[in-house]
C-alpha atoms as a PDB file:
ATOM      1  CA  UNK A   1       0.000   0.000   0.000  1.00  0.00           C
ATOM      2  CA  UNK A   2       1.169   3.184  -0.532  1.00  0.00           C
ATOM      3  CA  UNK A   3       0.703   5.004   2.604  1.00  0.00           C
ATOM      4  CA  UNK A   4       2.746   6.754   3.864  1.00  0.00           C
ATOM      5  CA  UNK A   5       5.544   5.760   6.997  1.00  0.00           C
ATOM      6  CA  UNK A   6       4.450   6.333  10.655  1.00  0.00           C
ATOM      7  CA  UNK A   7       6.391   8.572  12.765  1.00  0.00           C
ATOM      8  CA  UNK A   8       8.708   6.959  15.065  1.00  0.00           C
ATOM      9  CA  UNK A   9      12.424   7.273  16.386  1.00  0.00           C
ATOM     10  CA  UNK A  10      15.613   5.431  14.850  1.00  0.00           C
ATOM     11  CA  UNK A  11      17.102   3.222  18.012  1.00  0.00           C
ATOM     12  CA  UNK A  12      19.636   3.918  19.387  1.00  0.00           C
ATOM     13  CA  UNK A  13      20.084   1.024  21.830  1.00  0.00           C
ATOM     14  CA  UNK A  14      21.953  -2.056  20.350  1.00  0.00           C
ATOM     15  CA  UNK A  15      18.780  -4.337  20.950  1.00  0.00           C
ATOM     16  CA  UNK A  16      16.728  -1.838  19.190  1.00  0.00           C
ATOM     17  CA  UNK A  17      15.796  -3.421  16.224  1.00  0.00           C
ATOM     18  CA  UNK A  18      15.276  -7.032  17.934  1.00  0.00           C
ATOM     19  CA  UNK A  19      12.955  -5.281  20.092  1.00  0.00           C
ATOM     20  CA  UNK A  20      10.843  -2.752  17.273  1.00  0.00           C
ATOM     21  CA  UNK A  21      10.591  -6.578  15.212  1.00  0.00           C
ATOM     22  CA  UNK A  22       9.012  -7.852  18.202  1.00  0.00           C
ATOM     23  CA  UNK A  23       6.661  -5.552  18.637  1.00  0.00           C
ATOM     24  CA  UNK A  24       5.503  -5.915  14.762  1.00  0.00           C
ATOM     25  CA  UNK A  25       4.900  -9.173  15.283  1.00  0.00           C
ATOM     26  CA  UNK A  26       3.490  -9.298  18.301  1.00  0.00           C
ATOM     27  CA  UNK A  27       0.857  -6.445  17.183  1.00  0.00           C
ATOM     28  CA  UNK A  28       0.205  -8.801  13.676  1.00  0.00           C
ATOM     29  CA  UNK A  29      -1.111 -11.112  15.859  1.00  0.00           C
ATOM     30  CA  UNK A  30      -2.992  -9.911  18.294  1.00  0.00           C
ATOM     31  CA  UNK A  31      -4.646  -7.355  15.588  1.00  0.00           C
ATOM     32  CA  UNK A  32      -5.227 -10.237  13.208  1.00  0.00           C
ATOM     33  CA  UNK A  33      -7.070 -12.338  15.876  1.00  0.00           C
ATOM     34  CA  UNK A  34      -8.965  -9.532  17.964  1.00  0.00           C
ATOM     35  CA  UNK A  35      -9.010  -6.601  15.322  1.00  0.00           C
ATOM     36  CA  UNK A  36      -7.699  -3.009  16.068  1.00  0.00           C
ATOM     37  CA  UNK A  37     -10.084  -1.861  18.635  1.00  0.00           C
ATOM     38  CA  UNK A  38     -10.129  -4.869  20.765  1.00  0.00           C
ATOM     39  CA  UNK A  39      -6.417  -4.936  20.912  1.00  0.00           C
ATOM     40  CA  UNK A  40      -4.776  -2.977  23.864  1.00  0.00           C
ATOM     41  CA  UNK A  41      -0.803  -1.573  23.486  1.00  0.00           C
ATOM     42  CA  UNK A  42      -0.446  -2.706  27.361  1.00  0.00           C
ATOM     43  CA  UNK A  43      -1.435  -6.752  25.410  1.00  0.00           C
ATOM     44  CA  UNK A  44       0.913  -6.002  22.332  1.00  0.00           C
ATOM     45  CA  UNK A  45       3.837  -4.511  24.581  1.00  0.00           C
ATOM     46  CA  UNK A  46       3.597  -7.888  27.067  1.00  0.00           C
ATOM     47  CA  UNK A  47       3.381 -10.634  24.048  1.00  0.00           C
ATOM     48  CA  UNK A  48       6.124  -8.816  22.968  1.00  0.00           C
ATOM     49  CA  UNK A  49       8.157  -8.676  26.262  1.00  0.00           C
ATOM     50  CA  UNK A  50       8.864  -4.502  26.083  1.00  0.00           C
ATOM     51  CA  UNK A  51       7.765  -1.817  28.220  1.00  0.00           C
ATOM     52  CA  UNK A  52       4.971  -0.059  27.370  1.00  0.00           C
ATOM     53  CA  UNK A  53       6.962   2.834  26.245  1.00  0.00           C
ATOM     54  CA  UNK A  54       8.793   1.079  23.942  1.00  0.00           C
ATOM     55  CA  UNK A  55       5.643   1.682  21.565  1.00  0.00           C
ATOM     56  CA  UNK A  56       5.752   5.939  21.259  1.00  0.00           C
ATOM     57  CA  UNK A  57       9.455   5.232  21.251  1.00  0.00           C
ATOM     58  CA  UNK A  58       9.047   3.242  18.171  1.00  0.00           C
ATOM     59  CA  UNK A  59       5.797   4.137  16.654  1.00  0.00           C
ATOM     60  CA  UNK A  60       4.600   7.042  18.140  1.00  0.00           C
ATOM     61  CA  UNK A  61       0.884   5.802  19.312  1.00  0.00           C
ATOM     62  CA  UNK A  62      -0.872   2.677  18.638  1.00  0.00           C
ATOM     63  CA  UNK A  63      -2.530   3.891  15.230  1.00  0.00           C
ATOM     64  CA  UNK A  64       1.268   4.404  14.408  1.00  0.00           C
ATOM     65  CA  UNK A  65       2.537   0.544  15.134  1.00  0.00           C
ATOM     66  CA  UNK A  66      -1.025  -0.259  13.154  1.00  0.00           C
ATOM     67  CA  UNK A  67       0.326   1.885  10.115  1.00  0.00           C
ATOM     68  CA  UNK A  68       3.576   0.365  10.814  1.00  0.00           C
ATOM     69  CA  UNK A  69       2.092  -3.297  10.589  1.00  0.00           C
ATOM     70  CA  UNK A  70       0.401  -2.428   7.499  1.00  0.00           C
ATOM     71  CA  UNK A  71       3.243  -0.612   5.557  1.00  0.00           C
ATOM     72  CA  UNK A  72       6.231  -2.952   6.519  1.00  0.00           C
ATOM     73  CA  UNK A  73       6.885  -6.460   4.504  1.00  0.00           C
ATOM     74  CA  UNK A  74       6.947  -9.324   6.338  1.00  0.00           C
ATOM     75  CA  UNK A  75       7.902 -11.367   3.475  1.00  0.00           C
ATOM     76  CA  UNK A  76      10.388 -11.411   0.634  1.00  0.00           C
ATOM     77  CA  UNK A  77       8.985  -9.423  -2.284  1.00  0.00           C
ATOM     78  CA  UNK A  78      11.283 -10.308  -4.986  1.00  0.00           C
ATOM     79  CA  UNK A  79      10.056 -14.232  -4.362  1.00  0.00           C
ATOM     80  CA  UNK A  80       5.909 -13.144  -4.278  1.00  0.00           C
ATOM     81  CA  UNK A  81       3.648 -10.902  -5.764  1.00  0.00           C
ATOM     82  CA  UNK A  82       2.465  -8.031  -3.949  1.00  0.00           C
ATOM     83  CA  UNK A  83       0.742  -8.884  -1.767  1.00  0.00           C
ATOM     84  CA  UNK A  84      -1.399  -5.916  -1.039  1.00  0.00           C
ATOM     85  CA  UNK A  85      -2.625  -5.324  -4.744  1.00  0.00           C
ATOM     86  CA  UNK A  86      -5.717  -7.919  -5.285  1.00  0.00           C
ATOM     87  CA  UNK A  87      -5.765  -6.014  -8.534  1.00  0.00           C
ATOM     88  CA  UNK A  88      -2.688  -7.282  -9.991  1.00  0.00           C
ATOM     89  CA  UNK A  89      -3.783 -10.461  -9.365  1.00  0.00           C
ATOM     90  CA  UNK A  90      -5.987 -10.694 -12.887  1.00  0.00           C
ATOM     91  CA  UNK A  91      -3.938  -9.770 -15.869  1.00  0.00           C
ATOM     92  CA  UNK A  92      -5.287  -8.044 -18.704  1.00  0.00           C
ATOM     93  CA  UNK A  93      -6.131 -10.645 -21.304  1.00  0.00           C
ATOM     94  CA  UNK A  94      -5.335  -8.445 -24.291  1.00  0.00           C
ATOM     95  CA  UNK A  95      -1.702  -6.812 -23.142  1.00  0.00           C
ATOM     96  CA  UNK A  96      -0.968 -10.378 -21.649  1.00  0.00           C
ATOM     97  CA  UNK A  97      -2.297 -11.878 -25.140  1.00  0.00           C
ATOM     98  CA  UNK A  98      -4.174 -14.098 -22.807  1.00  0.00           C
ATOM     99  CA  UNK A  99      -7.868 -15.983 -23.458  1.00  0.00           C
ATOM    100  CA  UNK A 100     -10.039 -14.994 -20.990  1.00  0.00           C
ATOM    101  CA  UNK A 101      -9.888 -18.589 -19.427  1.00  0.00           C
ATOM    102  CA  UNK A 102      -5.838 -18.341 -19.243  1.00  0.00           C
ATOM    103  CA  UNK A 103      -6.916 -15.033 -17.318  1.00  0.00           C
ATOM    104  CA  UNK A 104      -9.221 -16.369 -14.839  1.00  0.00           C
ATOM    105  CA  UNK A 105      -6.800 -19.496 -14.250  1.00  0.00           C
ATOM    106  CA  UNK A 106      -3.499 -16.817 -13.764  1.00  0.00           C
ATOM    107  CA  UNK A 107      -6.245 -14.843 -11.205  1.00  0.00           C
ATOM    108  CA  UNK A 108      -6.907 -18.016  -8.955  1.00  0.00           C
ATOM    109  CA  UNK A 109      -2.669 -18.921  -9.074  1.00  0.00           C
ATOM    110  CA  UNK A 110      -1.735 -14.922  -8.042  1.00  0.00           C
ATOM    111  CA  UNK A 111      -4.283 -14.870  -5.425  1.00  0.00           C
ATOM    112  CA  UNK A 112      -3.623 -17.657  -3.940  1.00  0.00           C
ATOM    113  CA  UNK A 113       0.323 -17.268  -3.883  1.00  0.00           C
ATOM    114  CA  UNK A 114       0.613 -15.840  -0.539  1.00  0.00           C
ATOM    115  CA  UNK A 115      -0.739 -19.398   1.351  1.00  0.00           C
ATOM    116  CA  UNK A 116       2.975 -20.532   0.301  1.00  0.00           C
ATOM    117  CA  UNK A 117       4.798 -17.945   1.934  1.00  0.00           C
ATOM    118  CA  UNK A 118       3.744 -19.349   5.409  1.00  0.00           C
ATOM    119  CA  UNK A 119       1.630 -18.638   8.226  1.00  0.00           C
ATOM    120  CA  UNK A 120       3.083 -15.611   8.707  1.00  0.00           C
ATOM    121  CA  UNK A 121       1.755 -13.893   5.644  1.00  0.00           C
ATOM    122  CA  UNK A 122      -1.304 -15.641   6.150  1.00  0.00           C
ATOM    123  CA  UNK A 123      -1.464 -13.739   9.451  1.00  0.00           C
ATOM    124  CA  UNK A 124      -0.602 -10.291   7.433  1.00  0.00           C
ATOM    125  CA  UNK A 125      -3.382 -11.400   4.668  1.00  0.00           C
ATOM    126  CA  UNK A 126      -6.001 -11.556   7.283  1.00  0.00           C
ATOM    127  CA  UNK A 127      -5.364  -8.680   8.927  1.00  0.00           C
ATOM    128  CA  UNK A 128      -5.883  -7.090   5.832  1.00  0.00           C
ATOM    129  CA  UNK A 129      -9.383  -8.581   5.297  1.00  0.00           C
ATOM    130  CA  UNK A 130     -10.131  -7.921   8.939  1.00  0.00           C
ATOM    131  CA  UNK A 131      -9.397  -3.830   8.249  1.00  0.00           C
ATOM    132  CA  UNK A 132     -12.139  -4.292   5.539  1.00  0.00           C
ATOM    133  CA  UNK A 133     -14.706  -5.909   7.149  1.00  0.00           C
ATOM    134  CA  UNK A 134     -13.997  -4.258  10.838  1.00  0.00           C
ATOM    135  CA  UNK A 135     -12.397  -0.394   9.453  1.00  0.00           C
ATOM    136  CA  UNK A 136     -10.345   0.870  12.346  1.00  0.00           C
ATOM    137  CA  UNK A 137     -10.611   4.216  11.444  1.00  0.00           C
ATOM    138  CA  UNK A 138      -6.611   4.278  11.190  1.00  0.00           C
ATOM    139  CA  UNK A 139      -6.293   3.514   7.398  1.00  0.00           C
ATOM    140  CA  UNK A 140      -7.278   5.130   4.543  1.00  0.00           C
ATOM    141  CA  UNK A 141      -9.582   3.738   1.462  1.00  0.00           C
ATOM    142  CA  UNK A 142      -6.913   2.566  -0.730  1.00  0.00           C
ATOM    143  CA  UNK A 143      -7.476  -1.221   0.202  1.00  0.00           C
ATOM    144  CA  UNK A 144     -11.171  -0.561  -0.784  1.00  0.00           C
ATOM    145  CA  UNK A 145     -10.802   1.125  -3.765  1.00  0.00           C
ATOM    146  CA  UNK A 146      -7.905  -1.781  -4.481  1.00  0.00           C
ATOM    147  CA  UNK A 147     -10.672  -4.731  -4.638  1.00  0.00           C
ATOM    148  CA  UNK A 148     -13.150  -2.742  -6.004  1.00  0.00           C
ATOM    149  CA  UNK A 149     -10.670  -2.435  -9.020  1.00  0.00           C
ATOM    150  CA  UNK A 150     -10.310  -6.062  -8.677  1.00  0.00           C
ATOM    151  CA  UNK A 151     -14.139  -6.509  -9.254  1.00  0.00           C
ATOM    152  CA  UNK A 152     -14.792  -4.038 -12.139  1.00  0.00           C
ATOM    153  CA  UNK A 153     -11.669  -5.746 -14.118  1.00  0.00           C
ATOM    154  CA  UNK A 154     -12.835  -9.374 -13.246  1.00  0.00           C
ATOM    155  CA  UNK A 155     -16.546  -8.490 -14.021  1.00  0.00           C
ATOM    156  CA  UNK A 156     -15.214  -7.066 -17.558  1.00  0.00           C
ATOM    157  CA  UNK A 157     -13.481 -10.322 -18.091  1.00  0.00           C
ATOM    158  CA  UNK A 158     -17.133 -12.308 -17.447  1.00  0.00           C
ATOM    159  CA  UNK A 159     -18.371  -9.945 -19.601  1.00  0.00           C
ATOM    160  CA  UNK A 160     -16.199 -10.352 -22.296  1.00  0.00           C
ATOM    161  CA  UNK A 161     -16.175 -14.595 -22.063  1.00  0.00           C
ATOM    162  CA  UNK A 162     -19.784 -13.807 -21.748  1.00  0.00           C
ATOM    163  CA  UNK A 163     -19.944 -11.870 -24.869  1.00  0.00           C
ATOM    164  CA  UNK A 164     -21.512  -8.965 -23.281  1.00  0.00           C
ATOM    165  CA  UNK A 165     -20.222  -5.051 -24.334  1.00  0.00           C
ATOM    166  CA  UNK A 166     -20.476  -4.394 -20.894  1.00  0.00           C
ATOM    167  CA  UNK A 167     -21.501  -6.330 -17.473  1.00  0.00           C
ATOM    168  CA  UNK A 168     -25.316  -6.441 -16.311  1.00  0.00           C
ATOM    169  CA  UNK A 169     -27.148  -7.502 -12.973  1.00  0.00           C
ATOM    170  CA  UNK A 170     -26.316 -11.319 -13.330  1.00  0.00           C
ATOM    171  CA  UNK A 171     -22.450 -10.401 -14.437  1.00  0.00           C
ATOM    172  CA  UNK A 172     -22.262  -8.317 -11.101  1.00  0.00           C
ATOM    173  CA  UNK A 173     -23.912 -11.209  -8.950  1.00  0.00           C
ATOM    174  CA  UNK A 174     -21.290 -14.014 -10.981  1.00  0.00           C
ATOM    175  CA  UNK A 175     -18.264 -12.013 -10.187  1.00  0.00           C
ATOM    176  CA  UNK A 176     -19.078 -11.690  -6.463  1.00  0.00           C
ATOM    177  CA  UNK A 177     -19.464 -15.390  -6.195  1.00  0.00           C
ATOM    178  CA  UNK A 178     -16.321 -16.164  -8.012  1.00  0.00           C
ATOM    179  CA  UNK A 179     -14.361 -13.823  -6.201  1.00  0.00           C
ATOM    180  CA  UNK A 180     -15.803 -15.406  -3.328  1.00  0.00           C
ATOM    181  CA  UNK A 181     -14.090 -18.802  -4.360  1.00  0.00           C
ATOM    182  CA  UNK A 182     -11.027 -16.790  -3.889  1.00  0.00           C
ATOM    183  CA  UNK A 183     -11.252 -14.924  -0.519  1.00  0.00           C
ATOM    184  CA  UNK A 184     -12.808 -17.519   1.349  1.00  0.00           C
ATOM    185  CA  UNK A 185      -9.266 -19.128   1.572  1.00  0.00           C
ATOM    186  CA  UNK A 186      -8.529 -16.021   3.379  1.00  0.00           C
ATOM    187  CA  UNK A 187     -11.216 -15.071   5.249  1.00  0.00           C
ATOM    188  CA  UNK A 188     -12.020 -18.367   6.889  1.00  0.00           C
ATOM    189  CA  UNK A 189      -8.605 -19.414   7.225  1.00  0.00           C
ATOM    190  CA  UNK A 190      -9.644 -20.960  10.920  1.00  0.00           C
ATOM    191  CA  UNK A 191     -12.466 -23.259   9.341  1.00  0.00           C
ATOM    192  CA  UNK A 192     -10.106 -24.075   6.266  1.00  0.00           C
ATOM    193  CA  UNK A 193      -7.692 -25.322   8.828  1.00  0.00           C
ATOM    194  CA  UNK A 194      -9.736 -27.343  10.900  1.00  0.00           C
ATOM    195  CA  UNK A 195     -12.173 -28.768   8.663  1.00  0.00           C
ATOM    196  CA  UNK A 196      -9.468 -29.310   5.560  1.00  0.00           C
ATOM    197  CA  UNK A 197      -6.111 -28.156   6.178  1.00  0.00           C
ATOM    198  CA  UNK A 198      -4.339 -30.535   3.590  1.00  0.00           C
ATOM    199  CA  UNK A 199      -5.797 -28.128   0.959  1.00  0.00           C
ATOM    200  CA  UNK A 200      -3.025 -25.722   2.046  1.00  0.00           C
ATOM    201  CA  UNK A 201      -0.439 -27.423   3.548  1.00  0.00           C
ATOM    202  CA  UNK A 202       1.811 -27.408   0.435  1.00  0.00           C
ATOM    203  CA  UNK A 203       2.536 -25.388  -2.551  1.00  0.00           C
ATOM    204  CA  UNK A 204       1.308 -28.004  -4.928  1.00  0.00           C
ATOM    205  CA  UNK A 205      -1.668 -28.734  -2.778  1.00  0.00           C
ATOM    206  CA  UNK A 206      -2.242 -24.602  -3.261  1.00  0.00           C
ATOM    207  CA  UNK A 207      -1.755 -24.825  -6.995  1.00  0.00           C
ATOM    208  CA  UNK A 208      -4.027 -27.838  -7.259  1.00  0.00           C
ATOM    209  CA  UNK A 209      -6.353 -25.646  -5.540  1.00  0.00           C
ATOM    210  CA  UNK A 210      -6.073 -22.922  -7.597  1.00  0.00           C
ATOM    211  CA  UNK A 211      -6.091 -24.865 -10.548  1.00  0.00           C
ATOM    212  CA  UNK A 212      -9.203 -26.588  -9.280  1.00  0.00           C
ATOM    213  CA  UNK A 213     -10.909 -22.909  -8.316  1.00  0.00           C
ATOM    214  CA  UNK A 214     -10.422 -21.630 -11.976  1.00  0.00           C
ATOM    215  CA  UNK A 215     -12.526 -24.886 -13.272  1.00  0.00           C
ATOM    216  CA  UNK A 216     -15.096 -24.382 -11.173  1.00  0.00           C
ATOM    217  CA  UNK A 217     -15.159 -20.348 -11.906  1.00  0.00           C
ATOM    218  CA  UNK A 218     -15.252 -21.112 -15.992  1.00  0.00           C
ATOM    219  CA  UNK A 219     -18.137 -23.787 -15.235  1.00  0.00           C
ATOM    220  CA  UNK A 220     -20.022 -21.056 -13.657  1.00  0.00           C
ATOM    221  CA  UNK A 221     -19.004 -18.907 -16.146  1.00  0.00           C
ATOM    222  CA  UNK A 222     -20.220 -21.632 -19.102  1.00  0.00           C
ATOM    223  CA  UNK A 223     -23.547 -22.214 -17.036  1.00  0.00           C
ATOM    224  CA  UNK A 224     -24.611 -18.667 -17.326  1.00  0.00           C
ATOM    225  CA  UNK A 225     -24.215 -18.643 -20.858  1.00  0.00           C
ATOM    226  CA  UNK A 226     -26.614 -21.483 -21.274  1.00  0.00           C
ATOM    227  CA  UNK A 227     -28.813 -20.155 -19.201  1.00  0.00           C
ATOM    228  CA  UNK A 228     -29.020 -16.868 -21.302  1.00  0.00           C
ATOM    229  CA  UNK A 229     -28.843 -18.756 -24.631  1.00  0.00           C
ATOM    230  CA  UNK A 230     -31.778 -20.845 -23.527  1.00  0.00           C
ATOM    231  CA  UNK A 231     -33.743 -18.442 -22.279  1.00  0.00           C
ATOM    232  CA  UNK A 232     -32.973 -16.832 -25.709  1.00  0.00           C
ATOM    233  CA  UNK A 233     -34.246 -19.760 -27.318  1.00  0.00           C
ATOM    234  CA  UNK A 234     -37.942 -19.505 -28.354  1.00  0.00           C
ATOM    235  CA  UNK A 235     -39.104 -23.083 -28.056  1.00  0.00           C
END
């Protein structure tokens, strides 16, 4: 995301950085599981083992170490996609000289990337989800406005496989469900775990997955358009 840094202090004590790390992951955590405004700094600073101070000294305030938790990689970037941008997920079919099947397929694999980088990114994932469905007030609209791209783009590319100039009521109501495919990995990442955890516990089980996901999403896909081509059909 492209937000902007929070204010904090460069360390000065030798164990600085150990201790600034800690705190990052200790607040990933706790905000992941209990959300922002559930989460106290007194809980963060003991899972991390600092004083209390040790937050302003770092981050300023608590929305800081939130902004810090947000903005900060936890993973290495030149080995994954980015893993804030759901829009980059779906490539354009024409600059990627890609069908629109190849598209949804490349859609489910990008998406779905992050399970392999361990639990945690998964952690850093669902906080992100979290912020959208419980807004802490600390973050701006750029993770909003991020998946909404995601939806316009992936309800052109139904529209397009559907042969439609532009997406109607039923397009809209297709690409929420197979979107839905998608984030539900996410989302529900406790009941994915305990009910069916070997569907992640791999990267090959993930790209079976995927590969499995964008299947299902063109057989959705194909049953709309024999729906509308039989209701088309005058007999």
């Amino acid at each position: 995301m492209n937000v902007p840094p929070p204010p904090g202090h460069t360390p000065t004590r030798s164990d600085g950085t150990q201790a600034r790390q800690r705190l990052l992951k200790a607040a990933l955590q706790l905000f992941a599981d209990k959300g922002y405004q559930k989460t106290s700094t007194r809980e963060i600073a003991d899972a991390a083992e600092v004083n209390l101070g040790s937050i302003s000294y770092y981050f300023g305030d608590k929305p800081g170490l939130y902004r810090a938790v947000f903005c900060e990689s936890f993973c290495d970037t030149a080995a994954a996609p980015d893993i804030l941008q759901a829009r980059g997920c779906l490539p354009d079919p024409a600059a990627a000289q890609l069908d629109p099947d190849a598209a949804l397929a490349a859609f489910f694999f990008n998406f779905l990337h992050p399970l392999k980088q361990g639990a945690l990114i998964r952690l850093v994932i669902r906080l992100h989800f979290r912020e959208l469905v419980e807004p802490s007030g600390v973050m701006g609209t750029e993770m909003d406005d991020d998946l909404a791209d995601l939806f316009r783009n992936m309800s052109q590319l139904i529209s397009l496989r559907l042969g439609l100039d532009a997406p109607d009521t039923d397009t809209l109501r297709l690409t929420h469900a197979v979107l839905g495919m998608a984030m539900h990995f996410f989302v529900a990442q406790d009941l994915v775990d305990q009910v069916s955890p070997k569907l992640v516990a791999q990267p090959e089980s993930i790209d079976a997955l995927a590969e499995r996901l964008a299947t299902w999403a063109a057989g959705m896909i194909n049953a709309e358009a024999l729906r509308r081509d039989t209701s088309r059909d005058p007999a």
